[in-house]
C-alpha atoms as a PDB file:
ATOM      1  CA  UNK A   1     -78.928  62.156 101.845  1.00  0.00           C
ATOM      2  CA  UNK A   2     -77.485  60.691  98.520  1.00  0.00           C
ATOM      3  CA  UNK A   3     -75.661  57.574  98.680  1.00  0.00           C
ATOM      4  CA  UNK A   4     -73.645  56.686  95.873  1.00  0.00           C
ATOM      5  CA  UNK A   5     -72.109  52.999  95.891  1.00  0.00           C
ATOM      6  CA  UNK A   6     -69.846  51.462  93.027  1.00  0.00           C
ATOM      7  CA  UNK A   7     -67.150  49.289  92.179  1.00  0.00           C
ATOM      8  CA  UNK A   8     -65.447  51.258  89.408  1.00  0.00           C
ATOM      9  CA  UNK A   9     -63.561  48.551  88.060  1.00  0.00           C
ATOM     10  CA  UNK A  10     -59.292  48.132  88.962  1.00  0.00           C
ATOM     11  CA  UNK A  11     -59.802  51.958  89.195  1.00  0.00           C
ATOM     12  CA  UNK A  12     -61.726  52.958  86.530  1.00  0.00           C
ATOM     13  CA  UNK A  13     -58.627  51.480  83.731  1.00  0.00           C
ATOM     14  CA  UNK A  14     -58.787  53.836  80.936  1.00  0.00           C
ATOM     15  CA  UNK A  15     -62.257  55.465  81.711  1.00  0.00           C
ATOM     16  CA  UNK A  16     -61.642  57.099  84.971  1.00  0.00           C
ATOM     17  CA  UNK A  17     -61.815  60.215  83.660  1.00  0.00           C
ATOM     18  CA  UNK A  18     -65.678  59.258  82.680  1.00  0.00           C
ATOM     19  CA  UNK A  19     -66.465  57.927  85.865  1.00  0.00           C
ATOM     20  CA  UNK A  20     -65.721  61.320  87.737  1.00  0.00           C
ATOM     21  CA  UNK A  21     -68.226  62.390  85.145  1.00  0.00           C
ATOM     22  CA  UNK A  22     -70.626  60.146  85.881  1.00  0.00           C
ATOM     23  CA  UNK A  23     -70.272  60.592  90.072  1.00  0.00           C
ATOM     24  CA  UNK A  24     -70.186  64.516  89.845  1.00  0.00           C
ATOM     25  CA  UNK A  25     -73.492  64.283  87.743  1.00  0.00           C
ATOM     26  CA  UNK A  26     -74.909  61.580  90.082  1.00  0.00           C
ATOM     27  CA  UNK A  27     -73.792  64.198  93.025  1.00  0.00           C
ATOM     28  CA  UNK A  28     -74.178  62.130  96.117  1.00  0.00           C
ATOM     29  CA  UNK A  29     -73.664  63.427  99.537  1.00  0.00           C
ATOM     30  CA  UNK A  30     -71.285  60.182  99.888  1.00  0.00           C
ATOM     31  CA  UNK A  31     -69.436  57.888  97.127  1.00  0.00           C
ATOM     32  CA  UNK A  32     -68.345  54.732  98.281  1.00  0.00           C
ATOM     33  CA  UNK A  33     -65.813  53.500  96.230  1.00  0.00           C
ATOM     34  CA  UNK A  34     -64.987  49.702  95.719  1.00  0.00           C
ATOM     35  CA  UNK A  35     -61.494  48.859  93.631  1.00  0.00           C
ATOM     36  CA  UNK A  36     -60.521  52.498  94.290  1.00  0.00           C
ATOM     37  CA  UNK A  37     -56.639  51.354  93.507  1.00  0.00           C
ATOM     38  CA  UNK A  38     -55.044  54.780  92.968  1.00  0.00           C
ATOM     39  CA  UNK A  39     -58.083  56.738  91.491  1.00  0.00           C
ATOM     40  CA  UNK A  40     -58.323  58.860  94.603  1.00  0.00           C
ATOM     41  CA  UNK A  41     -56.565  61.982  93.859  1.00  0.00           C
ATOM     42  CA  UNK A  42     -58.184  61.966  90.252  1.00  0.00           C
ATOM     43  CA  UNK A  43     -61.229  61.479  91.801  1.00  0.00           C
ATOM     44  CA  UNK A  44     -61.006  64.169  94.577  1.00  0.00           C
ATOM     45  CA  UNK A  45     -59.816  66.591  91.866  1.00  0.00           C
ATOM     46  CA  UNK A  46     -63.198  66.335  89.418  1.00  0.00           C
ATOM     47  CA  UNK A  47     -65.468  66.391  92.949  1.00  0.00           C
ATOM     48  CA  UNK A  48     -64.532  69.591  94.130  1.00  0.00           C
ATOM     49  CA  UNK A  49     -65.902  70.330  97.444  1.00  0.00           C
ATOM     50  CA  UNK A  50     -65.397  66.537  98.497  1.00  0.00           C
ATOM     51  CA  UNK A  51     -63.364  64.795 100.978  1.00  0.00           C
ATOM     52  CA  UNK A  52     -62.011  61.627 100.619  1.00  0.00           C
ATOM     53  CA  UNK A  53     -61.384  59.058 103.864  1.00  0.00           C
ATOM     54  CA  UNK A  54     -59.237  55.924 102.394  1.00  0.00           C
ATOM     55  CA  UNK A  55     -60.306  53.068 104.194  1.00  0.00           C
ATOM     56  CA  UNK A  56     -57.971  50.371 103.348  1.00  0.00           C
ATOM     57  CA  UNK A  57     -54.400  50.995 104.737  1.00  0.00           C
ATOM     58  CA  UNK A  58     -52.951  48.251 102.768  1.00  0.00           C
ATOM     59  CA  UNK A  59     -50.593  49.073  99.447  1.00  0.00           C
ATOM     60  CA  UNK A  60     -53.610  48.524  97.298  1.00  0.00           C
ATOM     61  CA  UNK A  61     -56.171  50.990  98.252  1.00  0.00           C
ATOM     62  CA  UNK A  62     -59.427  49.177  97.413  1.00  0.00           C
ATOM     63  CA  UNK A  63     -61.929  50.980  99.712  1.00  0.00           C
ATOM     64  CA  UNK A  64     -62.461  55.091  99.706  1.00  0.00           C
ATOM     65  CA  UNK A  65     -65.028  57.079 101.003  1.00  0.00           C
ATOM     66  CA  UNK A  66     -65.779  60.822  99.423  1.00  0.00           C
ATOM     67  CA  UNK A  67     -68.292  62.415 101.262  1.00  0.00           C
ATOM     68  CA  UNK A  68     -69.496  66.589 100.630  1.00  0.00           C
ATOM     69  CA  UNK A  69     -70.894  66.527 104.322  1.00  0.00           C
ATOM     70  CA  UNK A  70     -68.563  66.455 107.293  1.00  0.00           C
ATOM     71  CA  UNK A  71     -67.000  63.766 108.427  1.00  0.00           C
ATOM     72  CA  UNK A  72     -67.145  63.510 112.223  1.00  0.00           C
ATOM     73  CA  UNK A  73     -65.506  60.263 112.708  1.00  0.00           C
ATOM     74  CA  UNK A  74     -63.739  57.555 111.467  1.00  0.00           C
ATOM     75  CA  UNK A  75     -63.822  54.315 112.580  1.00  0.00           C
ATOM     76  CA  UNK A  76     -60.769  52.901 113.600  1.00  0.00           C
ATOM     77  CA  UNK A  77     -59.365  49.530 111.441  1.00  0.00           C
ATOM     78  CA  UNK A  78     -61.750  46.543 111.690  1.00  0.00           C
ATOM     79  CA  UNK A  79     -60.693  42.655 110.926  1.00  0.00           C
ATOM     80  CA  UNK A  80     -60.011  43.462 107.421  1.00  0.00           C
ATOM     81  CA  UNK A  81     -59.688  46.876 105.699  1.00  0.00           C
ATOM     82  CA  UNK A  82     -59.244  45.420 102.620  1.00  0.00           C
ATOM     83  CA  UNK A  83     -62.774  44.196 103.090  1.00  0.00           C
ATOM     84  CA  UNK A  84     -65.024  46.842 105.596  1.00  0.00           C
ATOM     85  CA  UNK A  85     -64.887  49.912 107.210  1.00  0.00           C
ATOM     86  CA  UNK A  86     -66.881  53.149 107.776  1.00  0.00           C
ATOM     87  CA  UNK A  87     -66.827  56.689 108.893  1.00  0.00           C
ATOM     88  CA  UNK A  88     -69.402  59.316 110.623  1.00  0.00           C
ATOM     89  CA  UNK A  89     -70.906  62.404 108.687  1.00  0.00           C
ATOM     90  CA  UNK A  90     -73.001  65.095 109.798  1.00  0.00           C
ATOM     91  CA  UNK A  91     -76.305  65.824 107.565  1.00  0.00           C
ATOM     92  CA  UNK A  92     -76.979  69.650 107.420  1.00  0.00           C
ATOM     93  CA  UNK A  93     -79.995  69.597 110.250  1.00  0.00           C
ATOM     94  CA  UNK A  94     -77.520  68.153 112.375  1.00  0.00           C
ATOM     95  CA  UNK A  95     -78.126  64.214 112.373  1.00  0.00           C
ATOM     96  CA  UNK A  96     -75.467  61.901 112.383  1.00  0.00           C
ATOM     97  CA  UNK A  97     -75.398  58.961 110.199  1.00  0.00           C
ATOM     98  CA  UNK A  98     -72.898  56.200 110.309  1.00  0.00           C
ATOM     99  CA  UNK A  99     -71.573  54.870 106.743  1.00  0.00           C
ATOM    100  CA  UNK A 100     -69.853  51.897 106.488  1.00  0.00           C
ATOM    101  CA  UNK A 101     -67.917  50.712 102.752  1.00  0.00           C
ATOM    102  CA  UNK A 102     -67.498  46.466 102.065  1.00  0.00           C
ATOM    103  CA  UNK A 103     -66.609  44.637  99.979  1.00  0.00           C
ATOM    104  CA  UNK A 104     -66.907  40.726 100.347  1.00  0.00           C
ATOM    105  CA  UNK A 105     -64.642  37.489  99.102  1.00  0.00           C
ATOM    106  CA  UNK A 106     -66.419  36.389  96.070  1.00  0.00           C
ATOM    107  CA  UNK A 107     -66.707  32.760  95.574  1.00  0.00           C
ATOM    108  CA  UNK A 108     -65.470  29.715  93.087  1.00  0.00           C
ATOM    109  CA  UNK A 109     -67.435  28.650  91.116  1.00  0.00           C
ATOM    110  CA  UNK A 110     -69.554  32.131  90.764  1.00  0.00           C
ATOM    111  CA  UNK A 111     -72.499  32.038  92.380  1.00  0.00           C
ATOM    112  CA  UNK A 112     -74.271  33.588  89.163  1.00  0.00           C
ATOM    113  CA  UNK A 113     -73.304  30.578  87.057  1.00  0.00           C
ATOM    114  CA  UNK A 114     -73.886  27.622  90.076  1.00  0.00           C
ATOM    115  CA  UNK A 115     -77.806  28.961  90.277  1.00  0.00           C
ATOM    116  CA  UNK A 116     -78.226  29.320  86.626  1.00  0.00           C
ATOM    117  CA  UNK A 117     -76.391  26.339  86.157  1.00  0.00           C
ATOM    118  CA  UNK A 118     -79.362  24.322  87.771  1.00  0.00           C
ATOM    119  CA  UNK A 119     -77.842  23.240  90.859  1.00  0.00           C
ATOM    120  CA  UNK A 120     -79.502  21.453  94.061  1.00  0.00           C
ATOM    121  CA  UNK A 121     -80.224  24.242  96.841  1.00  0.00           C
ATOM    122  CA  UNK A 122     -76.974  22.670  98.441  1.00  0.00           C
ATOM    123  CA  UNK A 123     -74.883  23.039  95.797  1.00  0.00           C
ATOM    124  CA  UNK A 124     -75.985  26.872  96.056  1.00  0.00           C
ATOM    125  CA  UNK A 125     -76.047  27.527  99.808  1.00  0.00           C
ATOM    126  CA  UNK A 126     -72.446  26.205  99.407  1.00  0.00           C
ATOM    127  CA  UNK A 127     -71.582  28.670  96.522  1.00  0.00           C
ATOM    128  CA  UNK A 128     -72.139  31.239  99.303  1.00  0.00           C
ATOM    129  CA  UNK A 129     -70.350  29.596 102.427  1.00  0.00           C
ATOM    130  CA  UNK A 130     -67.454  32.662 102.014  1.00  0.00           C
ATOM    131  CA  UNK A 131     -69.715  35.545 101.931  1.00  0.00           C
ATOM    132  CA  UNK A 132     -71.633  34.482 104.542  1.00  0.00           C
ATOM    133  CA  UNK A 133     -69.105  33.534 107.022  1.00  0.00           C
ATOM    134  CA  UNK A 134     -67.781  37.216 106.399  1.00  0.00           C
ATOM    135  CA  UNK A 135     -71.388  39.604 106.348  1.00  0.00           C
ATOM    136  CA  UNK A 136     -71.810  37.362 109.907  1.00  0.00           C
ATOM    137  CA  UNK A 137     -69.154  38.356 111.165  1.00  0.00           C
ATOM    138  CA  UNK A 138     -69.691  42.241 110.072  1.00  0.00           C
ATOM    139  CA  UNK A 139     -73.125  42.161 111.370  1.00  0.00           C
ATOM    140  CA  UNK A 140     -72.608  39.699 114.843  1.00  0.00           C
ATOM    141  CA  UNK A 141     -69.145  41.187 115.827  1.00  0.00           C
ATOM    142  CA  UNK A 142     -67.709  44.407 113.853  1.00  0.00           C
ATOM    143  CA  UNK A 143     -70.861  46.623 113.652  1.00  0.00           C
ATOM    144  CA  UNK A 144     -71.275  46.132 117.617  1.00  0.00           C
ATOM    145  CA  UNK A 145     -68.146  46.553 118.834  1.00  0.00           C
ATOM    146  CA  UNK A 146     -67.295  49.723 116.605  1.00  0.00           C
ATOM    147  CA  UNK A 147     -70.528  51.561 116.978  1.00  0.00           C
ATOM    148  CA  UNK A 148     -70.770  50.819 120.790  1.00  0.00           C
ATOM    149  CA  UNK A 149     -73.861  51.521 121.537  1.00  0.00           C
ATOM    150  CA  UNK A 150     -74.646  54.442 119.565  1.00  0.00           C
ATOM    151  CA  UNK A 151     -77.813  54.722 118.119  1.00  0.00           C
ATOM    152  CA  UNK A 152     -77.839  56.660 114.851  1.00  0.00           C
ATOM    153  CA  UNK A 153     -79.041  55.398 111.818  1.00  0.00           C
ATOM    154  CA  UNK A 154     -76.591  53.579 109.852  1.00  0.00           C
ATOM    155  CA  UNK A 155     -75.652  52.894 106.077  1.00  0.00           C
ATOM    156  CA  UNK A 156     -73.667  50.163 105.347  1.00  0.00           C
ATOM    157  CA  UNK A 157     -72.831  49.190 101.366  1.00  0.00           C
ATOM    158  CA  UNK A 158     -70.807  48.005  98.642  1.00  0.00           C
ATOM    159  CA  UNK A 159     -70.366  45.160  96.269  1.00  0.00           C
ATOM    160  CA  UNK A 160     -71.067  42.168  98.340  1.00  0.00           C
ATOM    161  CA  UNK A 161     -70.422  39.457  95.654  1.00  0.00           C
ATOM    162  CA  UNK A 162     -73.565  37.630  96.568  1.00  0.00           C
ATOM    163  CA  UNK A 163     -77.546  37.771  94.974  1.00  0.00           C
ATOM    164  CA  UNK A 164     -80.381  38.737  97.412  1.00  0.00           C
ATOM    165  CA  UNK A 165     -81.284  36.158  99.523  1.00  0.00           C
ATOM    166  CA  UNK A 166     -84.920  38.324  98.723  1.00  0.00           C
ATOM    167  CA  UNK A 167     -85.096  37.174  95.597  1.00  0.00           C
ATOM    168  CA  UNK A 168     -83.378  33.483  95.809  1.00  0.00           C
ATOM    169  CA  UNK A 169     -84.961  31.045  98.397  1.00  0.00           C
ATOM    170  CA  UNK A 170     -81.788  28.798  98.914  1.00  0.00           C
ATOM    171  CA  UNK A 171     -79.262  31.765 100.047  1.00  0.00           C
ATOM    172  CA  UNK A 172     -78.990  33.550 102.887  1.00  0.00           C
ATOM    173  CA  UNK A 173     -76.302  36.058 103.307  1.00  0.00           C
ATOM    174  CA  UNK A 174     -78.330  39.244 102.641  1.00  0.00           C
ATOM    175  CA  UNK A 175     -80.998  37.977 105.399  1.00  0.00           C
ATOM    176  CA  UNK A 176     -78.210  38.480 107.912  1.00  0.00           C
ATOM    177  CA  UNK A 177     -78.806  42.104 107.292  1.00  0.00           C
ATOM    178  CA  UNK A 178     -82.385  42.268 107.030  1.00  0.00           C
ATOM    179  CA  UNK A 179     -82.361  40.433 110.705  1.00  0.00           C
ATOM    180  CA  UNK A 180     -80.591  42.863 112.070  1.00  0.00           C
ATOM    181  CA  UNK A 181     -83.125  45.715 111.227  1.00  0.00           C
ATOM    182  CA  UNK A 182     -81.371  47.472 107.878  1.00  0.00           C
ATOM    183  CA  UNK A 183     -83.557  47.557 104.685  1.00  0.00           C
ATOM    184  CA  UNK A 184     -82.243  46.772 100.901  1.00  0.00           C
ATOM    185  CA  UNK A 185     -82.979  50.410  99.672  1.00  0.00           C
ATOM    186  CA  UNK A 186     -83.371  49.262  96.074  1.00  0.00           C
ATOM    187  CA  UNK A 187     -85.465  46.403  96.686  1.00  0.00           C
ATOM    188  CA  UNK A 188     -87.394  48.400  98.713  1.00  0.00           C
ATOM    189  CA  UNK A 189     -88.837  50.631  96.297  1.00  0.00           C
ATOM    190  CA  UNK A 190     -88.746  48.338  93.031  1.00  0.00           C
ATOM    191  CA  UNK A 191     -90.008  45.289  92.294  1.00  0.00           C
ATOM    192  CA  UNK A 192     -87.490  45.022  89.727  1.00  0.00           C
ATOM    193  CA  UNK A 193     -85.006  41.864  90.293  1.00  0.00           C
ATOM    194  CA  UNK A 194     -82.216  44.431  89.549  1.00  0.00           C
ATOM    195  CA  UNK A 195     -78.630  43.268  87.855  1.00  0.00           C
ATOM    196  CA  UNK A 196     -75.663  45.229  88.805  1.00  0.00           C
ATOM    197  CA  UNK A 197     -73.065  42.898  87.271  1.00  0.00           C
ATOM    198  CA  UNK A 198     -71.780  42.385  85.204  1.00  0.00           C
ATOM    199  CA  UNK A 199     -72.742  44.994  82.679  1.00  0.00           C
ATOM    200  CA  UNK A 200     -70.190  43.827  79.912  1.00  0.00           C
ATOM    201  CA  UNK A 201     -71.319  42.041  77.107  1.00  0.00           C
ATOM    202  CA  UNK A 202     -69.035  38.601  77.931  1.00  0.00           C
ATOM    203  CA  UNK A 203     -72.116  37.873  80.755  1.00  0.00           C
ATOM    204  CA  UNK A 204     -74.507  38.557  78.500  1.00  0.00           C
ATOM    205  CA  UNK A 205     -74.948  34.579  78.527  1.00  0.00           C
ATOM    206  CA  UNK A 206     -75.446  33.866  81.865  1.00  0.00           C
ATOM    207  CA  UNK A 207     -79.450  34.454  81.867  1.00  0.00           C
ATOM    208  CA  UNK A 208     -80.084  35.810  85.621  1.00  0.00           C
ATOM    209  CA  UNK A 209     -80.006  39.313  87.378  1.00  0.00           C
ATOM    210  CA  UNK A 210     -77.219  38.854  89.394  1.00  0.00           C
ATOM    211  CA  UNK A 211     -77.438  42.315  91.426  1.00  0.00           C
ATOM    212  CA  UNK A 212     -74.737  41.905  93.854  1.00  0.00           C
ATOM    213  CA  UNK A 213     -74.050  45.717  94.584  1.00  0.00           C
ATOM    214  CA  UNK A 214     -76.193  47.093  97.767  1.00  0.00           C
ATOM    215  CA  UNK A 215     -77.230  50.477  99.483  1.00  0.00           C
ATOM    216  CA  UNK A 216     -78.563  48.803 103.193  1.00  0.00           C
ATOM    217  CA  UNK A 217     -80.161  51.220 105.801  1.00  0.00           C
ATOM    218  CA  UNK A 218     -81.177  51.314 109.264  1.00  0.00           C
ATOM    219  CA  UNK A 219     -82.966  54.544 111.065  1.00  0.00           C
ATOM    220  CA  UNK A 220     -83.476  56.312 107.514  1.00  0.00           C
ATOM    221  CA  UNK A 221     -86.719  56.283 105.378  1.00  0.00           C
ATOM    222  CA  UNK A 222     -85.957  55.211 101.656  1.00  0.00           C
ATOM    223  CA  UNK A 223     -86.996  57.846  98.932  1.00  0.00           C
ATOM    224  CA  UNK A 224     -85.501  56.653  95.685  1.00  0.00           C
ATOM    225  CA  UNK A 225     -83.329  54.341  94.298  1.00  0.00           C
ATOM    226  CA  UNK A 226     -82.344  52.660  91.274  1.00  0.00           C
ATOM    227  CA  UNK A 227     -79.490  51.172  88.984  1.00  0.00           C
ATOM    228  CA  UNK A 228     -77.509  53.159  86.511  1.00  0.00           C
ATOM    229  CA  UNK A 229     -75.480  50.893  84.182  1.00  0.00           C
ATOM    230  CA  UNK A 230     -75.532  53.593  80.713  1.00  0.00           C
ATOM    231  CA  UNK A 231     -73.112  55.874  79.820  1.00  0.00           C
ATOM    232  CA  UNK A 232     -73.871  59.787  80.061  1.00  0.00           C
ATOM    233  CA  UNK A 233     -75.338  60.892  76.878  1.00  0.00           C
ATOM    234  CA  UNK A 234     -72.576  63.124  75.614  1.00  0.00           C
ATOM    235  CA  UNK A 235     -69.561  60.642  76.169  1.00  0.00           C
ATOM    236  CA  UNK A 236     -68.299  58.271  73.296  1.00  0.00           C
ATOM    237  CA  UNK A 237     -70.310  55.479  72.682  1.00  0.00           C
ATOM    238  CA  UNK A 238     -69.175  52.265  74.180  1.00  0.00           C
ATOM    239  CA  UNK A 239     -70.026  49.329  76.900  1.00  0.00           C
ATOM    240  CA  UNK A 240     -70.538  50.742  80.362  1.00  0.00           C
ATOM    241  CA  UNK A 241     -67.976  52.603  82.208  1.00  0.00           C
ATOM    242  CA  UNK A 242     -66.901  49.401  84.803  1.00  0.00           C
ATOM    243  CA  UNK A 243     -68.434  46.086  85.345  1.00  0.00           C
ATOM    244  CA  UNK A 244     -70.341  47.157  87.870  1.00  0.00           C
ATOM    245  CA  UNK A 245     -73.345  49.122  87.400  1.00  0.00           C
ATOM    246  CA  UNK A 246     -73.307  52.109  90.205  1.00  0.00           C
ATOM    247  CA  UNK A 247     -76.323  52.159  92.796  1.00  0.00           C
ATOM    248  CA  UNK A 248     -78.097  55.203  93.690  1.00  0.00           C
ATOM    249  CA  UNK A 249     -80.024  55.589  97.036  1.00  0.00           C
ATOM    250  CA  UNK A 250     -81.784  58.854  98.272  1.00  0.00           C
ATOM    251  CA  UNK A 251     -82.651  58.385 102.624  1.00  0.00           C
ATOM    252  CA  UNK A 252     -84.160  60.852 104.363  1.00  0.00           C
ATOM    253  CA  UNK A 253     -83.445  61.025 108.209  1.00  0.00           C
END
């Protein structure tokens, strides 16, 4: 099973027809989509065979999943659509795998710039106060009550706005996860700190790997995964597609 996560950027702007591109070359079993905002049907039309499952009600339809398995299910609305929800696909030998989408608050200041500003360790676990209050409350209460018992593996991903807590001793949203049994797929299989935003050359300053983008699992081994942030070989040249690099996991059930 290929996961695909990425934030394409206020839906793709003007290079949306280069991100379809990008996904249908990627060709993940499931694309979750962060800052969808009207890309859908564009989308859907350059990923023929895919269905699409929009997961934030709301006006401005931030959260999408496409998925070239069946879906069997679809969660119903959690606290926040704007922020987290998921579906249930079917992989071909006939194991079910629950995929939730998020997408958490980021905070002010950035994170990024308090840690490579320098800042005591409670200056940072501060910076992070809004994304953990939220991942808690995925993991402790939403995850529970909407899965109920059932025990099939799980993906859960998206562009959480926070750095590992792997990686950086004084934070600990990211742990949350790793408590409750799910693996960081990327950090899994690379050492690599990873950096996933932004991939514009404004940050270029800011002198960290902020990888803030994340494929989680629980109940699936992890084959492969890595980072793409570079622009298919045959399209113009120019700075990456969004400001988010996309994240590429491959799980075996």
């Amino acid at each position: 099973m290929r996961v695909l996560s990425w934030n394409i950027w206020d839906g793709g702007r003007a290079d949306l027809p280069l991100i379809v591109e990008q996904v249908a070359a990627v060709a993940p079993d499931v694309f979750l989509s962060i800052e969808t905002y009207g890309a859908a049907d564009t989308i859907l039309r350059g990923l023929p065979g895919y269905t699409g499952t929009r997961i934030t009600a709301r006006d401005r339809d931030n959260l999408w999943i496409f998925s070239r398995l069946p879906v069997t299910h679809v969660f119903p609305p959690s606290f926040d659509d704007f922020r987290f929800g998921g579906i249930r696909v079917c992989l071909p030998g006939g194991v079910e795998v629950n995929v939730f989408i998020t997408w958490l608050n980021f905070s002010e200041p950035w994170l990024g710039d308090v840690i490579a500003s320098g800042a005591s360790p409670e200056a940072i676990r501060q910076a992070e106060q809004v994304q953990l209050s939220e991942l808690s409350r995925i993991v402790g209460e939403e995850l529970p009550r909407l899965l109920d018992g059932d025990r099939s593996p799980v993906v859960l991903a998206g562009d959480l706005n926070v750095l590992p807590a792997s990686d950086w001793s004084h934070l600990r949203t990211t742990q949350i996860l790793v408590d409750a049994g799910y693996t960081d797929t990327f950090r899994a299989v690379s050492p690599d700190p990873g950096h996933t935003w932004s991939t514009q050359p404004d940050r270029a300053h800011v002198g960290i790997p902020e990888r803030i983008d994340y494929i989680f699992a629980k109940g699936l081994d992890v084959r492969h995964s890595q980072v793409v942030s570079e622009r298919l070989p045959h399209h113009p040249p120019g700075p990456f597609y969004s400001d988010h690099a996309a994240l590429i996991t491959d799980l075996h059930a």
